[in-house]
Protein backbone atom coordinates (compact mmCIF):
# COMPACT_ATOMS: atom_id res chain seq x y z
CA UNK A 1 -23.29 -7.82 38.92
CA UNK A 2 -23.98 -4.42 37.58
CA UNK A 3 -25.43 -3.69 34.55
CA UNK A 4 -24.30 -0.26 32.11
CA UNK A 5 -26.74 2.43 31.72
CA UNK A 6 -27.86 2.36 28.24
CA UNK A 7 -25.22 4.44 26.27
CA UNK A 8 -26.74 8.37 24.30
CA UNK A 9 -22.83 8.88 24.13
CA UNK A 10 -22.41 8.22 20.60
CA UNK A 11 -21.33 12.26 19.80
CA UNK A 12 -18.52 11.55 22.59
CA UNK A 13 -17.55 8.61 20.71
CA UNK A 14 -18.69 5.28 19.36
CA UNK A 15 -17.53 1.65 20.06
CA UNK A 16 -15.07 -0.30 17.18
CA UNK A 17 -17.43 -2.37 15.03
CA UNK A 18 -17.02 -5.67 15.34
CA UNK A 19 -15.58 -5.74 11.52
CA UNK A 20 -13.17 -3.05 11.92
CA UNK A 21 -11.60 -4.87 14.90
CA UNK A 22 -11.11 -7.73 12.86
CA UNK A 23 -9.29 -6.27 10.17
CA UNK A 24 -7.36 -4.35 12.99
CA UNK A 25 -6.39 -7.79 14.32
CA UNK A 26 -5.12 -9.12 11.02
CA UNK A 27 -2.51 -6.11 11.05
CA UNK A 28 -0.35 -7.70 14.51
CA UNK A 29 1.33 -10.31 15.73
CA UNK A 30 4.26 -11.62 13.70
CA UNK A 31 1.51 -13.55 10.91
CA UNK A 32 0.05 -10.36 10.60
CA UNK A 33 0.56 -7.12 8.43
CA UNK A 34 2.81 -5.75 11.27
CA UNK A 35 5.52 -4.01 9.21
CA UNK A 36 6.75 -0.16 9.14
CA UNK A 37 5.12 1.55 5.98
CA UNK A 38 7.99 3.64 5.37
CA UNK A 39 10.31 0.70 4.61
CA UNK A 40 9.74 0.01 1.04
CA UNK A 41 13.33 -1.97 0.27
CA UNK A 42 11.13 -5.30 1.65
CA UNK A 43 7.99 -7.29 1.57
CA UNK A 44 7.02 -6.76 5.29
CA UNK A 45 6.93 -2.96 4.87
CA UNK A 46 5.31 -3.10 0.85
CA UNK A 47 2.86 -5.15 2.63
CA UNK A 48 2.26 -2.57 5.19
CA UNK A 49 1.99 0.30 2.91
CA UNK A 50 -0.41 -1.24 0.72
CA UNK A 51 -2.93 -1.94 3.54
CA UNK A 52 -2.36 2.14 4.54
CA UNK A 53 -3.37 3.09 1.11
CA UNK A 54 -6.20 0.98 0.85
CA UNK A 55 -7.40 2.76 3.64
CA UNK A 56 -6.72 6.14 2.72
CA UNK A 57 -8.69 5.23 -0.66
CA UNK A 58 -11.39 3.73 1.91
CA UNK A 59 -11.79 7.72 3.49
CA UNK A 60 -10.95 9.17 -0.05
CA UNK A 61 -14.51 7.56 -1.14
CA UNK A 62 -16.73 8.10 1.76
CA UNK A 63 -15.80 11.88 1.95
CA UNK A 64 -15.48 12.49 -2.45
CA UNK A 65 -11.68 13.01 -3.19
CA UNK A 66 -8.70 11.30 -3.89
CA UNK A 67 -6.83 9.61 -1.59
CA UNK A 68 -3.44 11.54 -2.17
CA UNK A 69 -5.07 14.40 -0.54
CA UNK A 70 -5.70 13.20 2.60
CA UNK A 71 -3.11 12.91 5.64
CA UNK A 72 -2.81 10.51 8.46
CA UNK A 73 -3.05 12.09 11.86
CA UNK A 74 -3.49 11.05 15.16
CA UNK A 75 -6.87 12.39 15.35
CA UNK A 76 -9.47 15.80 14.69
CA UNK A 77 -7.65 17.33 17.18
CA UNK A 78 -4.46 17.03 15.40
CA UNK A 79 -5.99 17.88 12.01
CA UNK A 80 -7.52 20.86 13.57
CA UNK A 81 -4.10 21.85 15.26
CA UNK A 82 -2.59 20.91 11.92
CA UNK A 83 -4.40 22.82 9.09
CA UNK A 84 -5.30 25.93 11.73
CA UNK A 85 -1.83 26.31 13.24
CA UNK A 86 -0.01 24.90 9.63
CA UNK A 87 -1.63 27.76 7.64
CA UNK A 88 -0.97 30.65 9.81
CA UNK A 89 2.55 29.46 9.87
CA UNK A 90 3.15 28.84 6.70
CA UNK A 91 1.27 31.87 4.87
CA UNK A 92 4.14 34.31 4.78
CA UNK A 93 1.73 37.12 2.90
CA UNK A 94 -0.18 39.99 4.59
CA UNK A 95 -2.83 37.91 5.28
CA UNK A 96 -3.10 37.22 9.20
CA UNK A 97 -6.43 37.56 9.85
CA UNK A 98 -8.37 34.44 11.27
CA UNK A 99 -12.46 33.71 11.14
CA UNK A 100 -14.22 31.16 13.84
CA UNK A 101 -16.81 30.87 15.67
CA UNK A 102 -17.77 30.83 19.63
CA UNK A 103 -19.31 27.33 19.26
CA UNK A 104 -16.77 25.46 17.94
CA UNK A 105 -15.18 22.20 19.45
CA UNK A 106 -12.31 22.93 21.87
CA UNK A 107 -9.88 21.70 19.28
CA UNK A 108 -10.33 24.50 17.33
CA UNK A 109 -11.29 27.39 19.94
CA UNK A 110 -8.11 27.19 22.21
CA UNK A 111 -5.79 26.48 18.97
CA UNK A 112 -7.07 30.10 17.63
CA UNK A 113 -7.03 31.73 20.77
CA UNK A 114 -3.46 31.04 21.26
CA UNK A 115 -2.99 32.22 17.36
CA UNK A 116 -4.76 35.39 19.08
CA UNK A 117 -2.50 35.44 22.07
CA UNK A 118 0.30 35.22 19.37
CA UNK A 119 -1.11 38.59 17.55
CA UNK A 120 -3.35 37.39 14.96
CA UNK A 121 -6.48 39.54 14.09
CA UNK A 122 -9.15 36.73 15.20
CA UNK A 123 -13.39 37.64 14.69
CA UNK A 124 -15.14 35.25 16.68
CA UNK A 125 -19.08 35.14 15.27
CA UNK A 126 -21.73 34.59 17.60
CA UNK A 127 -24.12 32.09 16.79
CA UNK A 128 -28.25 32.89 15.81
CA UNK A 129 -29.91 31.48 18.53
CA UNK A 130 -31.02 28.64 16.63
CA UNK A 131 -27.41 27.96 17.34
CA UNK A 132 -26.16 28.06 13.65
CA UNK A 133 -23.59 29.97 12.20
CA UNK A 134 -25.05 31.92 9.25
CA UNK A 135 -23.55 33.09 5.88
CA UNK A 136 -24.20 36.02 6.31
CA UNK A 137 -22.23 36.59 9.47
CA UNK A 138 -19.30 35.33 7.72
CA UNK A 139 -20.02 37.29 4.67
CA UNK A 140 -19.63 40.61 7.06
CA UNK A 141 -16.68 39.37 9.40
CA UNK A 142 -14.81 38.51 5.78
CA UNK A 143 -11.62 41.78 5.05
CA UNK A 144 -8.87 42.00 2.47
CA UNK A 145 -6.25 40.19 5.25
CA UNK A 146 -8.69 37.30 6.14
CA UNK A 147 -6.57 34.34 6.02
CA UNK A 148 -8.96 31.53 6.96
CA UNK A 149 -11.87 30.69 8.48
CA UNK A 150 -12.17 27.56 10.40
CA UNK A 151 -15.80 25.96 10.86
CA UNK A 152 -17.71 22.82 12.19
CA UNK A 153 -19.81 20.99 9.36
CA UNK A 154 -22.12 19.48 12.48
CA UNK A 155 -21.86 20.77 15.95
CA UNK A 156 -20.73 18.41 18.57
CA UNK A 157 -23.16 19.46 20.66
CA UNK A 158 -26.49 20.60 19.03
CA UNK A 159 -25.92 18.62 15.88
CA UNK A 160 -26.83 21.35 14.06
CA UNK A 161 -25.72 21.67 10.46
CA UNK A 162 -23.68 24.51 9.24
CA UNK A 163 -24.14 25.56 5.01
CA UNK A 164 -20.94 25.30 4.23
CA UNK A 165 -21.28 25.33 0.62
CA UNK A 166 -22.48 28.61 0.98
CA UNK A 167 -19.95 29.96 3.22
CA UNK A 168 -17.33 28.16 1.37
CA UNK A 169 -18.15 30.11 -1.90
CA UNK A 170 -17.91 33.50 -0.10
CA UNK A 171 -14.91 32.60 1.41
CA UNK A 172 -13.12 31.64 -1.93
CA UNK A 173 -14.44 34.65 -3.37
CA UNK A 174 -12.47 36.49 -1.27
CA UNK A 175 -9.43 34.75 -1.46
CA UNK A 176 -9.25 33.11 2.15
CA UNK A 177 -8.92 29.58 2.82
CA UNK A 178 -11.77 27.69 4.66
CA UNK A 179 -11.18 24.79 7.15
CA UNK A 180 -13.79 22.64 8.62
CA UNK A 181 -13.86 20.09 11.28
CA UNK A 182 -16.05 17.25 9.78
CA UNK A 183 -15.68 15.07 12.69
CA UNK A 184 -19.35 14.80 13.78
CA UNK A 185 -20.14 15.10 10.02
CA UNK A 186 -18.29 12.22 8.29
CA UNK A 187 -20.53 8.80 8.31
CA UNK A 188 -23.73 10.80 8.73
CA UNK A 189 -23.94 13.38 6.01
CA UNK A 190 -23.26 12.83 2.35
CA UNK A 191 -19.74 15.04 1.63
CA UNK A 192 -18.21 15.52 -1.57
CA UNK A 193 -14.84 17.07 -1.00
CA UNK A 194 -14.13 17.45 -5.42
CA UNK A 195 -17.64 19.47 -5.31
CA UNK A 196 -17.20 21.73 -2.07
CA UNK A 197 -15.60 24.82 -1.76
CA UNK A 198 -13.19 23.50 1.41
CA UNK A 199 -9.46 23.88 1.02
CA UNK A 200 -9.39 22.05 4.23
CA UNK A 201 -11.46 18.87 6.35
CA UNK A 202 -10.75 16.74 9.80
CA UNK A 203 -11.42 13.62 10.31
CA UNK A 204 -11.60 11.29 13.05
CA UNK A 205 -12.21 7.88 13.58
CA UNK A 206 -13.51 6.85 16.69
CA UNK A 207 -16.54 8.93 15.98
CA UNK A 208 -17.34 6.47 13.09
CA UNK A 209 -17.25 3.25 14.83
CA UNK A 210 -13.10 3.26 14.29
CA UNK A 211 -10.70 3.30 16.71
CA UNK A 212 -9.27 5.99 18.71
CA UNK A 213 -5.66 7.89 18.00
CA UNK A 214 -6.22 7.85 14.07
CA UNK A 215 -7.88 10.49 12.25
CA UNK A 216 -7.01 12.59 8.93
CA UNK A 217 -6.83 15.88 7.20
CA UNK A 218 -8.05 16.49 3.50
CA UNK A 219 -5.42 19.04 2.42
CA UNK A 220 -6.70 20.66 -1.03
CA UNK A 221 -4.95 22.46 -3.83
CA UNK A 222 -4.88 25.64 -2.77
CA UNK A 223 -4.12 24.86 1.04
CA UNK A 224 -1.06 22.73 -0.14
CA UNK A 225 1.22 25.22 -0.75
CA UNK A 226 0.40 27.12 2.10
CA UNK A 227 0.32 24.51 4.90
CA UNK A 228 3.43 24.11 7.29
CA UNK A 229 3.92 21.27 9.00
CA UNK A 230 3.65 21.02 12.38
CA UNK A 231 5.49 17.46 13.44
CA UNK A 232 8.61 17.43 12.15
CA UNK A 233 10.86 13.92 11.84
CA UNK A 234 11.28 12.15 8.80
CA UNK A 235 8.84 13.73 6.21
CA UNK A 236 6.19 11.23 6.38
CA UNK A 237 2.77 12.11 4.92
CA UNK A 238 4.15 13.85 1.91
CA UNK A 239 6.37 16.61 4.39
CA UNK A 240 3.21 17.28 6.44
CA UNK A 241 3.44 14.86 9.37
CA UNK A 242 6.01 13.06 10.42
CA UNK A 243 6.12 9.85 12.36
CA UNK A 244 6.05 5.84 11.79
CA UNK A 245 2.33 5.06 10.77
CA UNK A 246 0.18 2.97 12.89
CA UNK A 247 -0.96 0.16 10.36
CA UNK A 248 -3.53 -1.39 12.41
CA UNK A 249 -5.03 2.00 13.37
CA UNK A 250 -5.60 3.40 9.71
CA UNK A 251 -6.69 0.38 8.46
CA UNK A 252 -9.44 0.05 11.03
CA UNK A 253 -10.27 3.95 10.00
CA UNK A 254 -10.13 2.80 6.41
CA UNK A 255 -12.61 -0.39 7.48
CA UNK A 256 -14.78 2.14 9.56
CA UNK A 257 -15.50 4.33 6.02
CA UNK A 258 -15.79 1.66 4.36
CA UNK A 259 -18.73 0.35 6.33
CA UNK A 260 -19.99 3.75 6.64
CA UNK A 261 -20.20 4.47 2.43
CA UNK A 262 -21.65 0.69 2.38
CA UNK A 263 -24.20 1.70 4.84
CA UNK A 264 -24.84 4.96 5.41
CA UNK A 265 -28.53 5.62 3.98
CA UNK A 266 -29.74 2.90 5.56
CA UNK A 267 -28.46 4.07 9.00
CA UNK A 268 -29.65 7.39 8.43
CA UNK A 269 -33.35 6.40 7.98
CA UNK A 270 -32.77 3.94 10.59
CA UNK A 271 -31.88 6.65 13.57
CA UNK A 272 -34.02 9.14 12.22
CA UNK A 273 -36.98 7.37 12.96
CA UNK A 274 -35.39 6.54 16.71
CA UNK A 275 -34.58 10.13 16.68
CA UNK A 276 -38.02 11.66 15.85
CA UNK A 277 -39.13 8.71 18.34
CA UNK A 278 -36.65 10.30 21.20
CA UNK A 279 -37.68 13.86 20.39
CA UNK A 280 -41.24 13.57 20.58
CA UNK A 281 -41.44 11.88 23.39
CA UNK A 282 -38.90 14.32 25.86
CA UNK A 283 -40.89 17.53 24.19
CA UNK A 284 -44.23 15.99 25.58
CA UNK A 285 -42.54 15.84 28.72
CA UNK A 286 -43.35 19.17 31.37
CA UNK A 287 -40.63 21.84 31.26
CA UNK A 288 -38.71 20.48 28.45
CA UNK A 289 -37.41 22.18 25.26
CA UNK A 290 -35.12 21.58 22.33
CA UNK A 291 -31.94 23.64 21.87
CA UNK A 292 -31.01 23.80 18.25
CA UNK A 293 -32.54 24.44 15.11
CA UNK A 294 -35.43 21.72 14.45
CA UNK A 295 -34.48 21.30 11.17
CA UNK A 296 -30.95 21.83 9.75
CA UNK A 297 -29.37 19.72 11.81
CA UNK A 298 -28.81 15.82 11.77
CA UNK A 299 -30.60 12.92 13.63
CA UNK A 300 -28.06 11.82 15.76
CA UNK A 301 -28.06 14.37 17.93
CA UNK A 302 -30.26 15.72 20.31
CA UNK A 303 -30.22 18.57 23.04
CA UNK A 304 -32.73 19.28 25.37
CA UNK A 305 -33.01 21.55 27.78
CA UNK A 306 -35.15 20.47 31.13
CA UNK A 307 -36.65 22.75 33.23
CA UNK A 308 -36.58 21.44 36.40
CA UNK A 309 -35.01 22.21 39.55
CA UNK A 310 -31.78 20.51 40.29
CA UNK A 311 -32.01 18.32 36.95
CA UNK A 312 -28.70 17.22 35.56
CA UNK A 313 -26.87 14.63 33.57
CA UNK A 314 -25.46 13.12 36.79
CA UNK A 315 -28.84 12.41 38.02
CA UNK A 316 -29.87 9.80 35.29
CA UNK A 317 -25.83 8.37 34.98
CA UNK A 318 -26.97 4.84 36.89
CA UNK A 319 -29.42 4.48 34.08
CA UNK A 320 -28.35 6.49 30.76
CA UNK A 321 -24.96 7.15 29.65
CA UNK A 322 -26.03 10.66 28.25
CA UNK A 323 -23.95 14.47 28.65
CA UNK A 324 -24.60 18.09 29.80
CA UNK A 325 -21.75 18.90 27.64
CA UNK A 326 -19.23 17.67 25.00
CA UNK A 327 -16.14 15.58 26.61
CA UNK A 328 -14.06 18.23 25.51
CA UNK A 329 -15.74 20.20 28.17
CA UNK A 330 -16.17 17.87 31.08
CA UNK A 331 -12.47 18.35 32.65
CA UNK A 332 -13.59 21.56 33.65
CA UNK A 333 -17.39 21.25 34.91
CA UNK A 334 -18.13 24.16 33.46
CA UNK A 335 -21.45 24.74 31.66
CA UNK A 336 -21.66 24.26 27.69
CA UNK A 337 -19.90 27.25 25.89
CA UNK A 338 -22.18 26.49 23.38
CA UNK A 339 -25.06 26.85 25.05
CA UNK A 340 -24.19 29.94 26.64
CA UNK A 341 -22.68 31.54 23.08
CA UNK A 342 -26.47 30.63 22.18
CA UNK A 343 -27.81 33.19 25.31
CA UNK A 344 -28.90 30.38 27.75
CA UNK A 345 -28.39 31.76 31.06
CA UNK A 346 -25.88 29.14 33.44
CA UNK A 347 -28.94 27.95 35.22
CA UNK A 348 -30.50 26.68 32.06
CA UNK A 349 -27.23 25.68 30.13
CA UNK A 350 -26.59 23.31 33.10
CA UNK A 351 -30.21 21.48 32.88
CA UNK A 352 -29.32 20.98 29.34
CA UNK A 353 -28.43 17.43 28.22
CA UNK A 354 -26.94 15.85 24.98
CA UNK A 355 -28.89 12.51 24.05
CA UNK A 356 -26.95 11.11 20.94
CA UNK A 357 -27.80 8.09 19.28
CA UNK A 358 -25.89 5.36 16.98
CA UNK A 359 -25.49 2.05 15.26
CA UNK A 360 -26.63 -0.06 17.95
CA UNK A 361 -29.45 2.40 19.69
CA UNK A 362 -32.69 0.18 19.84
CA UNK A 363 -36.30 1.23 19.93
CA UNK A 364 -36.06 -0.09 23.48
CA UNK A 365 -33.21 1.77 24.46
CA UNK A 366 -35.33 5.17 23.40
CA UNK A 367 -38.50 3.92 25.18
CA UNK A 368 -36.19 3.48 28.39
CA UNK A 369 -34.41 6.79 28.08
CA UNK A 370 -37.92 8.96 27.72
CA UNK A 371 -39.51 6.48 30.66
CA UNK A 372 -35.96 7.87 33.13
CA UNK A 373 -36.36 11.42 32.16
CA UNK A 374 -40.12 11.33 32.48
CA UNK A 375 -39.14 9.50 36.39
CA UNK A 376 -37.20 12.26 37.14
CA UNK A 377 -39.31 14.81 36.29
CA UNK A 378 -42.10 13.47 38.47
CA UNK A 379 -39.86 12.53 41.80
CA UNK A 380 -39.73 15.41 44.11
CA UNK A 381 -36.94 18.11 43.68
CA UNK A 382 -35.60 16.57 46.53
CA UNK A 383 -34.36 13.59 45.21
CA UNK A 384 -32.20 16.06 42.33
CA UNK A 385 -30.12 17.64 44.88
């Protein structure tokens, strides 16, 4: 019988707590809370829409803001897709012009390069090579037409942290709208939506021990108005996205936020110290270095590059469940566009691995995942190719 590889996957996603699955469960089969939301004349659906907005409270509080300002999607993609595509749309003004960056997660990166194909004004910043995108950048790429700008709060990738406080002010101050994806963010970072200058946030849940196909979009004041929507068929979601809502999905996002607000700062101090454990241990190894900032970024994730010839993710897969790149990236086998954005030649962007850690990572599983790389690196080059 084989035995898995111990799993550094957690930034490609994370495995349903046993909790949420339960309260999952309790939403099907005909004892269960299996009604449609949207049908409010009896108790079957009342039942079901009162376990939906308990769960949109539940990712109200983790993230600080109300829960009538977040919408149900089927995931970050979809939010991305959603507020990127639903403001450009829907802003009929002389303001066309769209802000991103060259290290953002594929979700957002092909939706505003086929805004650009469409004739939008895009300015794609280049990241420092710390890999972060810097206020100041922004602060220069803003002009009178700027629309929006559309960042990560934590790259997918690095898990470096962008200041989007900071940015968010200078985008406000010049009248623009600011979106970020807060996929890799939410669970891990304390956000305050009420106290942040964001007119728009993703969400996802499988990246927070939820399940996959549910995720959600914080939609603020100023974005409301503005914001088209971009699935049309009933009206659901307060006009922005139609369709019948999976029950058993949000609640198990609502459960997932829930755990995290419950649990959160005790995680975090948890995987730091396996995280400082990982990190010290691959630097001491020959030929390896740390992409990233060291310091504005979050625990979870960590990227090293290893200098070594033929050295890949593939080689350790019977052992560690780790990535070169994000899964957004794998279909084509290409080398990290974030990495090379960053100035890493090919050679070295495809040595590079992501090693990200989670809820059930062990001290073990880190001692086994520096004693594998440190194998590796003392086999002959022979055995990497």
């Amino acid at each position: 019988m084989s035995t898995l590889p111990c799993y550094f996957d957690y930034a490609a996603t994370t495995p349903v707590d046993d909790r949420v699955i339960q309260a999952m469960v309790a939403c099907l089969g005909r004892e269960g809370t299996f009604g449609n939301p949207a049908s409010n004349s009896h108790a079957y659906g009342n039942q079901a829409r009162q376990a939906v907005e308990l769960a949109r409270r539940q990712v109200g509080e983790l993230v600080g803001t109300d829960a009538d300002s977040l919408i149900w999607t089927s995931g970050a993609t979809e939010s991305n897709n959603l507020a990127i595509k639903g403001i450009a749309f829907g802003a009929k003004g002389p303001r066309r012009h769209l802000i991103t960056s060259r290290i953002e997660h594929k979700a957002v990166v092909d939706t505003v390069r086929q805004l650009e194909q469409a004739g939008y004004p895009v300015t794609w910043l280049e990241p420092d090579s710390q890999g972060l995108i810097q206020p100041e950048a922004v602060r220069q790429a803003l002009r009178e037409d700027t629309l929006l700008v559309s960042l990560m709060l934590v790259n997918n990738e690095l898990g470096t942290v962008t200041d989007i406080a900071t940015i968010g002010q200078l985008v406000r101050d010049q009248g623009a709208l600011f979106h970020v994806d807060a996929a890799q963010g939410a669970g891990k970072l304390a956000i305050v939506l009420n106290a942040l200058p964001v007119d728009l946030m993703s969400f996802s849940a499988h990246k927070t021990y939820g399940p996959k196909g549910i995720g959600a979009l914080y939609v603020g004041e100023r974005a409301r108005p503005l914001l088209e929507a971009q699935m049309h068929g009933g009206g659901h979601e307060q006009g922005f996205r139609s369709g019948t809502l999976a029950t058993h999905q949000i609640v198990g996002m609502g459960a997932a936020f829930a755990l995290a607000s419950a649990e959160m700062a005790e995680e975090l101090q948890r995987i730091s110290t396996l995280s400082a454990q990982l990190r010290d241990g691959l630097l001491a190894l020959p030929g390896v270095s740390l992409n990233g900032d060291p310091q504005q970024r979050v625990p979870h994730t960590l990227n090293i590059c290893v200098d070594s010839p033929g050295f890949t993710a593939m080689s350790l897969s019977s052992e560690l469940a780790v990535s070169s790149t994000s899964a957004c990236n794998s279909a084509s086998s290409g080398a990290s566009h974030v990495l090379l954005a960053m100035g890493l030649s090919q050679a070295r962007a495809g040595s590079s691995l992501r090693l990200s850690l989670g809820r059930y990572t062990q001290a073990a599983d880190v001692e086994k995942a520096i004693a594998v790389i440190a194998g590796r690196l003392s086999a002959p080059s022979a055995t990497f190719w």
